[in-house]
C-alpha atoms as a PDB file:
ATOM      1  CA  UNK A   1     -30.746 -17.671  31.037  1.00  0.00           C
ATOM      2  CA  UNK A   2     -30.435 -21.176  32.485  1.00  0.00           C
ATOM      3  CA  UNK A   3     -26.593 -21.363  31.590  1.00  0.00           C
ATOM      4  CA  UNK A   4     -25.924 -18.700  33.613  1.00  0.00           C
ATOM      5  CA  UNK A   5     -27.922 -20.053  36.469  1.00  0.00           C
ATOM      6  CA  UNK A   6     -25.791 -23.396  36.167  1.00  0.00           C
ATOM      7  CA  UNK A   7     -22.599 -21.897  35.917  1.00  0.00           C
ATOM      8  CA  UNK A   8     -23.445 -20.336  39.268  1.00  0.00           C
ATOM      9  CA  UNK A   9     -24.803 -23.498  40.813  1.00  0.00           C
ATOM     10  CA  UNK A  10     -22.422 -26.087  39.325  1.00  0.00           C
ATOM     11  CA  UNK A  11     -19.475 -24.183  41.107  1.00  0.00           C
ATOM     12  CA  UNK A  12     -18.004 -22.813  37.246  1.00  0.00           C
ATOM     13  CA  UNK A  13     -17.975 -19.222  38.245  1.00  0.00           C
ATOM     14  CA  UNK A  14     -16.357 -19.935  41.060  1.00  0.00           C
ATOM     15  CA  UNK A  15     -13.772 -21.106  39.462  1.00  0.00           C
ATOM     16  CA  UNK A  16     -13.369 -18.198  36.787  1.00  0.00           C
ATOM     17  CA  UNK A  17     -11.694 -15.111  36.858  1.00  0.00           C
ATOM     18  CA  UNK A  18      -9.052 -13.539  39.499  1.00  0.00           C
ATOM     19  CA  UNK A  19      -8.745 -14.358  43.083  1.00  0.00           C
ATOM     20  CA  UNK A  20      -9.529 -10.897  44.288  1.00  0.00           C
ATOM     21  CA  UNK A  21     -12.667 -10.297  42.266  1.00  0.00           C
ATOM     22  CA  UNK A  22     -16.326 -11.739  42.116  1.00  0.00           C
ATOM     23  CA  UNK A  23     -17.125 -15.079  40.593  1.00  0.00           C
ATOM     24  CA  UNK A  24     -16.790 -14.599  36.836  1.00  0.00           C
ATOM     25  CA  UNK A  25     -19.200 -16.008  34.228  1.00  0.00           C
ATOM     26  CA  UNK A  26     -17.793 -17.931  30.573  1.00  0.00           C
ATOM     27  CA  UNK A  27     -17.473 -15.287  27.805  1.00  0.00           C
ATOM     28  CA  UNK A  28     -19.672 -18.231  26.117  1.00  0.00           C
ATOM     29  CA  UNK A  29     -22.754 -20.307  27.331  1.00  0.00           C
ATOM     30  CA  UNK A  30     -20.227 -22.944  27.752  1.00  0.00           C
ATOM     31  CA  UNK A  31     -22.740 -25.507  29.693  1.00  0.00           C
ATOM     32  CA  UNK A  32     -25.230 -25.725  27.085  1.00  0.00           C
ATOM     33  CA  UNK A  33     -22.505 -25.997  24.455  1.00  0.00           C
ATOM     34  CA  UNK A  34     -21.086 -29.063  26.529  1.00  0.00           C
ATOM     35  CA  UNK A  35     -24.948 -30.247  27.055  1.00  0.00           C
ATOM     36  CA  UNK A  36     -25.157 -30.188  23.165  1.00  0.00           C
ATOM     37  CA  UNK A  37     -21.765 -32.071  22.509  1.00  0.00           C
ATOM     38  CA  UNK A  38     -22.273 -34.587  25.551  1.00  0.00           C
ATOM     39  CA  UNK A  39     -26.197 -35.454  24.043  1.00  0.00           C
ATOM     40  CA  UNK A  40     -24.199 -35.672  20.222  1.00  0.00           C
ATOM     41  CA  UNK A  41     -22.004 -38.273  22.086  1.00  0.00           C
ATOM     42  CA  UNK A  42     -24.657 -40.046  23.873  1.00  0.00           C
ATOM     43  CA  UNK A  43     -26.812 -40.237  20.573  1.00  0.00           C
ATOM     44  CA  UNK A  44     -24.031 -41.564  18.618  1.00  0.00           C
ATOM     45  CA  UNK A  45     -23.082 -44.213  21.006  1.00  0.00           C
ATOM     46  CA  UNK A  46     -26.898 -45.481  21.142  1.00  0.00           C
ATOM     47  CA  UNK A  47     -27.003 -45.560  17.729  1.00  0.00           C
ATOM     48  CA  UNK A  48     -23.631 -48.150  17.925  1.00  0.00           C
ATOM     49  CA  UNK A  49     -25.271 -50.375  20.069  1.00  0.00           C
ATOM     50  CA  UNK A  50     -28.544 -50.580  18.251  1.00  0.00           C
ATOM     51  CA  UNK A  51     -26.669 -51.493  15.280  1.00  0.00           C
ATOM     52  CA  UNK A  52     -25.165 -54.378  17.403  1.00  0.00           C
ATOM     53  CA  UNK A  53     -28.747 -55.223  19.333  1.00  0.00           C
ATOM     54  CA  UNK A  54     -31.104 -53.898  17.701  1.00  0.00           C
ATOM     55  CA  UNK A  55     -32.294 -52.132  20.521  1.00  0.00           C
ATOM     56  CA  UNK A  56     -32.471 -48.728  21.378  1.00  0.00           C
ATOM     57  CA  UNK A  57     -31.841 -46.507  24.497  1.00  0.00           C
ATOM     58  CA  UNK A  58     -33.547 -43.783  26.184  1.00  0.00           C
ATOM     59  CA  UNK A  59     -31.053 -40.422  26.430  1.00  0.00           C
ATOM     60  CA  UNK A  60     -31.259 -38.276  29.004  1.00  0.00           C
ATOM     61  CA  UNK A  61     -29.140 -34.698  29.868  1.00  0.00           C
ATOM     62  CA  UNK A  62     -29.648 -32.422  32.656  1.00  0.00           C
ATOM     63  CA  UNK A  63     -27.716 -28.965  32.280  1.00  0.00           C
ATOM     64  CA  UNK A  64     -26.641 -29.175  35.814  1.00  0.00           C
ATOM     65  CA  UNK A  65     -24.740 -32.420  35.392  1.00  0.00           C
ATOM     66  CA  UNK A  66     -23.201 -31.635  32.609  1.00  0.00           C
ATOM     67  CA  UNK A  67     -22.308 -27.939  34.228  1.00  0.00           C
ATOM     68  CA  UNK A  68     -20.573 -29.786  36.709  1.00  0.00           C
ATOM     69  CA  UNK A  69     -18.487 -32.330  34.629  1.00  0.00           C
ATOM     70  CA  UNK A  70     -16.894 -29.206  32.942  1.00  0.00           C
ATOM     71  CA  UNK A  71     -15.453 -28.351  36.467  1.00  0.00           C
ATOM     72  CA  UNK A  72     -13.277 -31.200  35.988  1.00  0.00           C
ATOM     73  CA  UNK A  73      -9.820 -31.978  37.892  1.00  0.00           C
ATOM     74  CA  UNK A  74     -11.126 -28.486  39.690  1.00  0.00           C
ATOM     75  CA  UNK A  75     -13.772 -30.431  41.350  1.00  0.00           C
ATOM     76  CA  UNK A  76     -11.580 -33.171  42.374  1.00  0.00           C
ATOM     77  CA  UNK A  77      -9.096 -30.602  44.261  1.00  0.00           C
ATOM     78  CA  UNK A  78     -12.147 -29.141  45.848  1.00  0.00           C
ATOM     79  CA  UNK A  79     -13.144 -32.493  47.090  1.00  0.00           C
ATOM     80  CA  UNK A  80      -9.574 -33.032  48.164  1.00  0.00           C
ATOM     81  CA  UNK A  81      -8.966 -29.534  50.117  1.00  0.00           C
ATOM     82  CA  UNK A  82     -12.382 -29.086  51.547  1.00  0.00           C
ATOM     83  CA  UNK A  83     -13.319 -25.890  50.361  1.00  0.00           C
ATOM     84  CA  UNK A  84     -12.990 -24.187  46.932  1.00  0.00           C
ATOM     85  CA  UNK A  85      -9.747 -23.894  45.225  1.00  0.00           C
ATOM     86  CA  UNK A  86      -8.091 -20.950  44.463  1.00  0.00           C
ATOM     87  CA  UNK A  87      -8.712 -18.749  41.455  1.00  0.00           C
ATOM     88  CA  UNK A  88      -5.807 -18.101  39.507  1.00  0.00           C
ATOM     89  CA  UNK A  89      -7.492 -15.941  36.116  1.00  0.00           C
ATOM     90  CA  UNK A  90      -5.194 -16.496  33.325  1.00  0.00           C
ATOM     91  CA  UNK A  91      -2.530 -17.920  35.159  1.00  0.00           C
ATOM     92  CA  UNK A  92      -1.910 -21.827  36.142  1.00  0.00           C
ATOM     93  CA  UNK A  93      -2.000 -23.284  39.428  1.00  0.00           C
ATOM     94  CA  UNK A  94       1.179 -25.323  39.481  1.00  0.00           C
ATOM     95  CA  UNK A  95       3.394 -24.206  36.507  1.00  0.00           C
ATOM     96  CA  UNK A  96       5.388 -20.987  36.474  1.00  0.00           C
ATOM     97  CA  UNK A  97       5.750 -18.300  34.264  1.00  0.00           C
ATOM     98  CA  UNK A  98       2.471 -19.682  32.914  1.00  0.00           C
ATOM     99  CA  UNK A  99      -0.234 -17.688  31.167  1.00  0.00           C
ATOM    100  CA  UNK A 100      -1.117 -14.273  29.453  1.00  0.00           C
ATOM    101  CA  UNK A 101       1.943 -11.843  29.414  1.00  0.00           C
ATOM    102  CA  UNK A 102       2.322  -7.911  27.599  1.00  0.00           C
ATOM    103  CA  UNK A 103       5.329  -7.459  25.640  1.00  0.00           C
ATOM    104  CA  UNK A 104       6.179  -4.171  24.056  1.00  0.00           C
ATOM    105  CA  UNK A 105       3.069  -3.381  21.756  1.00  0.00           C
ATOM    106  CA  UNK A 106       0.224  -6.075  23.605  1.00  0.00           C
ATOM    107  CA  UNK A 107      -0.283  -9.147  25.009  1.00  0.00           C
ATOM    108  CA  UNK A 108       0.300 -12.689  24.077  1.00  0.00           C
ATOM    109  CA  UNK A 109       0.317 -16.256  25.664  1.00  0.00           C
ATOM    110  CA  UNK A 110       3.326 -17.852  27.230  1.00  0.00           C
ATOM    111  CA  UNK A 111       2.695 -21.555  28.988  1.00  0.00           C
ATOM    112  CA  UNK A 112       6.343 -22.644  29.892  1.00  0.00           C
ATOM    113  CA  UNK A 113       5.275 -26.356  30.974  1.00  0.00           C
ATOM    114  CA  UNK A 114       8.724 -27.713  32.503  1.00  0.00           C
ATOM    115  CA  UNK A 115      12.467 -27.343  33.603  1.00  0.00           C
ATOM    116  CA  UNK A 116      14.351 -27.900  30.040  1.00  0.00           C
ATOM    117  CA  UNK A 117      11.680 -25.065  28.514  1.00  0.00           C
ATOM    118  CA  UNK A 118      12.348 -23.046  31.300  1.00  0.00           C
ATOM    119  CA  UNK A 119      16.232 -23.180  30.434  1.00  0.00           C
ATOM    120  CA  UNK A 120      15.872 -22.547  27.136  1.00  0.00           C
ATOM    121  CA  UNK A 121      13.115 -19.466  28.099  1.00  0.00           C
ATOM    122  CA  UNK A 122      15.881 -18.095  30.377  1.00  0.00           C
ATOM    123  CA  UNK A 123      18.347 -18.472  27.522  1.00  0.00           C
ATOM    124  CA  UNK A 124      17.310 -18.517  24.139  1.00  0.00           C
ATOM    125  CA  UNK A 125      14.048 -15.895  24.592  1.00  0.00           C
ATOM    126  CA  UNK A 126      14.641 -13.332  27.711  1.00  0.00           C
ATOM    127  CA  UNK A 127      19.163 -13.642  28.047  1.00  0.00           C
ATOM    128  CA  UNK A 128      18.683 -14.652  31.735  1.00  0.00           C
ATOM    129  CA  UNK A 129      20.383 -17.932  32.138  1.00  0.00           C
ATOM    130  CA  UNK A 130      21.605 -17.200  35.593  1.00  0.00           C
ATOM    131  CA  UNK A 131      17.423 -17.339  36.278  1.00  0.00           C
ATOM    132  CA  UNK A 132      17.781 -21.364  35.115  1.00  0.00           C
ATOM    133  CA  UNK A 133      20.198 -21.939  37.469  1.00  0.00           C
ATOM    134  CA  UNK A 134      19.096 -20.512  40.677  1.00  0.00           C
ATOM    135  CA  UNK A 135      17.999 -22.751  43.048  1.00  0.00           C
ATOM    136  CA  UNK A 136      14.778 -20.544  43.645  1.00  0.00           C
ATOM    137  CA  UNK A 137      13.391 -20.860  40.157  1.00  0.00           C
ATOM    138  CA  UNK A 138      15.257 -23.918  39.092  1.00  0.00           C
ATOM    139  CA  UNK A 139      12.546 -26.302  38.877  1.00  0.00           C
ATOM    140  CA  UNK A 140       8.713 -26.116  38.906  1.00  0.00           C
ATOM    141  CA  UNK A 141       8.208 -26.503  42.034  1.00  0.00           C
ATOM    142  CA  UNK A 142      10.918 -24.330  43.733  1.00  0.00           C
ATOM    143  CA  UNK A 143       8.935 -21.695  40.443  1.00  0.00           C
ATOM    144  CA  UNK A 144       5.449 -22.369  42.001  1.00  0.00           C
ATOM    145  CA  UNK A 145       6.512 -21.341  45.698  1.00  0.00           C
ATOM    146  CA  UNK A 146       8.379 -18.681  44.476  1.00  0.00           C
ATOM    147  CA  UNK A 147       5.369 -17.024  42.060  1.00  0.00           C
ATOM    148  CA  UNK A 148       4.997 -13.903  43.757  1.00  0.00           C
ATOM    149  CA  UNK A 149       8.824 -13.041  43.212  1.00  0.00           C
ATOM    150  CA  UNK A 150       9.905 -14.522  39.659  1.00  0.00           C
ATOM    151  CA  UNK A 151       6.160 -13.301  38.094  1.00  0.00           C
ATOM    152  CA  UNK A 152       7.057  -9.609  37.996  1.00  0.00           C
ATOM    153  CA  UNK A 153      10.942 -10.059  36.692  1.00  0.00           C
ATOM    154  CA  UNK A 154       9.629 -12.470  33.594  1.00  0.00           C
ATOM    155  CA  UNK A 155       6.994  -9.319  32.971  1.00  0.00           C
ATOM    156  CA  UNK A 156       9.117  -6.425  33.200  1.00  0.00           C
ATOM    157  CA  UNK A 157      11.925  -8.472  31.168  1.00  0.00           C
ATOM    158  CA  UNK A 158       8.788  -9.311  28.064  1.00  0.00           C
ATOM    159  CA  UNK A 159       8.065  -5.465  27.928  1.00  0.00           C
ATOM    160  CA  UNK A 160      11.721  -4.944  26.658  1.00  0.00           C
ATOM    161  CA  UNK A 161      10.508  -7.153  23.336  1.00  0.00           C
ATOM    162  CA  UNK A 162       7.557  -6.490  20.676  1.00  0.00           C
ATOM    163  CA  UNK A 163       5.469  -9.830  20.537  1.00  0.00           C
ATOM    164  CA  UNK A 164       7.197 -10.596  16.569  1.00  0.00           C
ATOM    165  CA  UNK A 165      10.423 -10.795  18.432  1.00  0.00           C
ATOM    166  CA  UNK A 166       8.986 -12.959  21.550  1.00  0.00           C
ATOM    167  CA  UNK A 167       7.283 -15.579  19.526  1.00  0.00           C
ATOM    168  CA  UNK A 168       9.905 -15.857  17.155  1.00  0.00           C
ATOM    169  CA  UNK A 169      12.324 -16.351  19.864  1.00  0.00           C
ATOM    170  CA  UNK A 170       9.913 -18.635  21.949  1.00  0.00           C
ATOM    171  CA  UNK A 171       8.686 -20.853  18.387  1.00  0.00           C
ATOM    172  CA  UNK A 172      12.247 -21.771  18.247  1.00  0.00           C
ATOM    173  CA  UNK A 173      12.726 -22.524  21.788  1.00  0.00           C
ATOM    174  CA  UNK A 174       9.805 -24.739  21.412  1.00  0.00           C
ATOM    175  CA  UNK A 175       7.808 -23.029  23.916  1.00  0.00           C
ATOM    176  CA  UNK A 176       3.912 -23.285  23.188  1.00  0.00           C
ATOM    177  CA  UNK A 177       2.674 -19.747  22.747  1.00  0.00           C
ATOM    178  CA  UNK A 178       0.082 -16.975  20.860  1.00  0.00           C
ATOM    179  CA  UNK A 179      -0.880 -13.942  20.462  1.00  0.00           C
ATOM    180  CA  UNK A 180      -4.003 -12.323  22.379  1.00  0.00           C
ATOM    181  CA  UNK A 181      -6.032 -11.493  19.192  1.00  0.00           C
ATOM    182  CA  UNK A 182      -9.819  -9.697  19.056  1.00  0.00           C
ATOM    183  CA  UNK A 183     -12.208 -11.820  18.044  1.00  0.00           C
ATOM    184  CA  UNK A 184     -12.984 -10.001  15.352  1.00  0.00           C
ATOM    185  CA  UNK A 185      -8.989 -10.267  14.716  1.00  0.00           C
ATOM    186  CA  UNK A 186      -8.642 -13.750  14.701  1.00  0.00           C
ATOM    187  CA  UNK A 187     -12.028 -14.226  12.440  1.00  0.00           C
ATOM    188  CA  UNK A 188     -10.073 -12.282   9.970  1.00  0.00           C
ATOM    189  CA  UNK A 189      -6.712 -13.834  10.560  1.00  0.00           C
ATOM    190  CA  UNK A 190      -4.619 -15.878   7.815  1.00  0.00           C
ATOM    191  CA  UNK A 191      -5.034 -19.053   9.776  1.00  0.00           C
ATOM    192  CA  UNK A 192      -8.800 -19.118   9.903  1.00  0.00           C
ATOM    193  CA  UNK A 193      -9.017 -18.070   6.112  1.00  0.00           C
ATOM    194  CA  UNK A 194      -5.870 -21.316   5.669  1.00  0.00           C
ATOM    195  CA  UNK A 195      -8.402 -23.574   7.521  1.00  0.00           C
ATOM    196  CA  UNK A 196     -11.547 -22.422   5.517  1.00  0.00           C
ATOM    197  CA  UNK A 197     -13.262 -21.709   8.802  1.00  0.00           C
ATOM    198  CA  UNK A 198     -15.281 -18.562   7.412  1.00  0.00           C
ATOM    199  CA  UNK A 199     -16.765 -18.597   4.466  1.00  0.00           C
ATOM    200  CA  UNK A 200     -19.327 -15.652   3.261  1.00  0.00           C
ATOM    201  CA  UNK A 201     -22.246 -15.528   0.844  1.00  0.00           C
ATOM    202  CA  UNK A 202     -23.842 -13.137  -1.001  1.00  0.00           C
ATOM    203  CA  UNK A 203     -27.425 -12.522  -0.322  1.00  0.00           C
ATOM    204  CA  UNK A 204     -29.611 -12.560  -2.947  1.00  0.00           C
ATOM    205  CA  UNK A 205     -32.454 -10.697  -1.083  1.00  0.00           C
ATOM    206  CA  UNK A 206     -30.618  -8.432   0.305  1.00  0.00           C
ATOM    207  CA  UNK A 207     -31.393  -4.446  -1.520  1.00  0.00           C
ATOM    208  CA  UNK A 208     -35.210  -5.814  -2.766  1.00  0.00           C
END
């Protein structure tokens, strides 16, 4: 209950979601998570210096602080324009094509971060190259001002492709990108079983 309540207060929901819908709460209770690793951090590092002194040190956490440390480089651009930023959902403020993108048969992430991947997304991934080269999407910036115009061409250019073909296409390009699994999906997935990241047991009570 009281990570919703700070998400609301600490200015989080604000920040989440789309620009033309409410305030949107974490899919996960995401301040007491960052509570619980900030405390682990704190402990740790009073634990160093006790065994340098010998003394200890009192630790304290407050949800609410920590709620609003996760707003980040957010809360410094709020502090800088006056007023809330915008909401952007899963796309980025500043780069462009950034963010979650359907292709043929679902989504998947796309995050091209600067001119020379933009070249090679333009030429190696989607056969646009004349995109690269004009002076309206050329570089990130001429991208960003552009968004409303060059956002729909990359998208109805991705549905021609099934994802298999973009990220194949993108991994060589070196363009950072994924797949939009379920979470049930990606529990399942080869990479979590590769990692060891699930691991089931048997229980013996279970039937008695």
């Amino acid at each position: 209950g009281y990570d919703l309540v700070i998400q609301g207060e600490a200015g989080l929901m604000a920040l989440n979601g789309e620009a033309d819908q409410p305030p949107l709460k974490f899919g996960v209770a995401a301040v007491d998570l960052f509570t619980g690793m900030y405390s682990a951090q704190a402990i740790l590092a009073a634990l160093y210096q006790r065994e340098k002194t010998g003394r200890g040190r009192h630790v304290e956490m407050a949800l609410f602080d920590c709620g609003l440390m996760i707003t980040a480089y957010y809360g410094l651009e709020a502090l800088l324009l006056g007023e809330d930023p915008p909401r952007y959902g899963n796309s980025h403020p500043s780069i462009v094509p950034y963010g979650v993108f359907d292709a043929a048969d679902g989504p998947l992430v796309i995050t091209v971060g600067n001119n020379g991947q933009f070249q090679r997304f333009c030429t190696d991934v989607i056969a646009k190259p004349e995109w690269a080269a004009d002076e309206r999407f050329a570089t990130n910036t001429a991208r960003s001002a552009n968004r409303e115009l060059l956002m729909p061409l990359v998208q109805a250019e991705l549905l021609r492709f099934t994802r298999a073909q973009l990220l194949e296409c993108l991994t060589a390009a070196q363009i950072p990108c994924g797949e939009v699994l379920g979470l049930f999906e990606a529990l399942n997935s080869q990479r979590t079983a590769d990692a060891g990241l699930l691991h089931r047991f048997e229980d013996s009570e279970a039937g008695s």
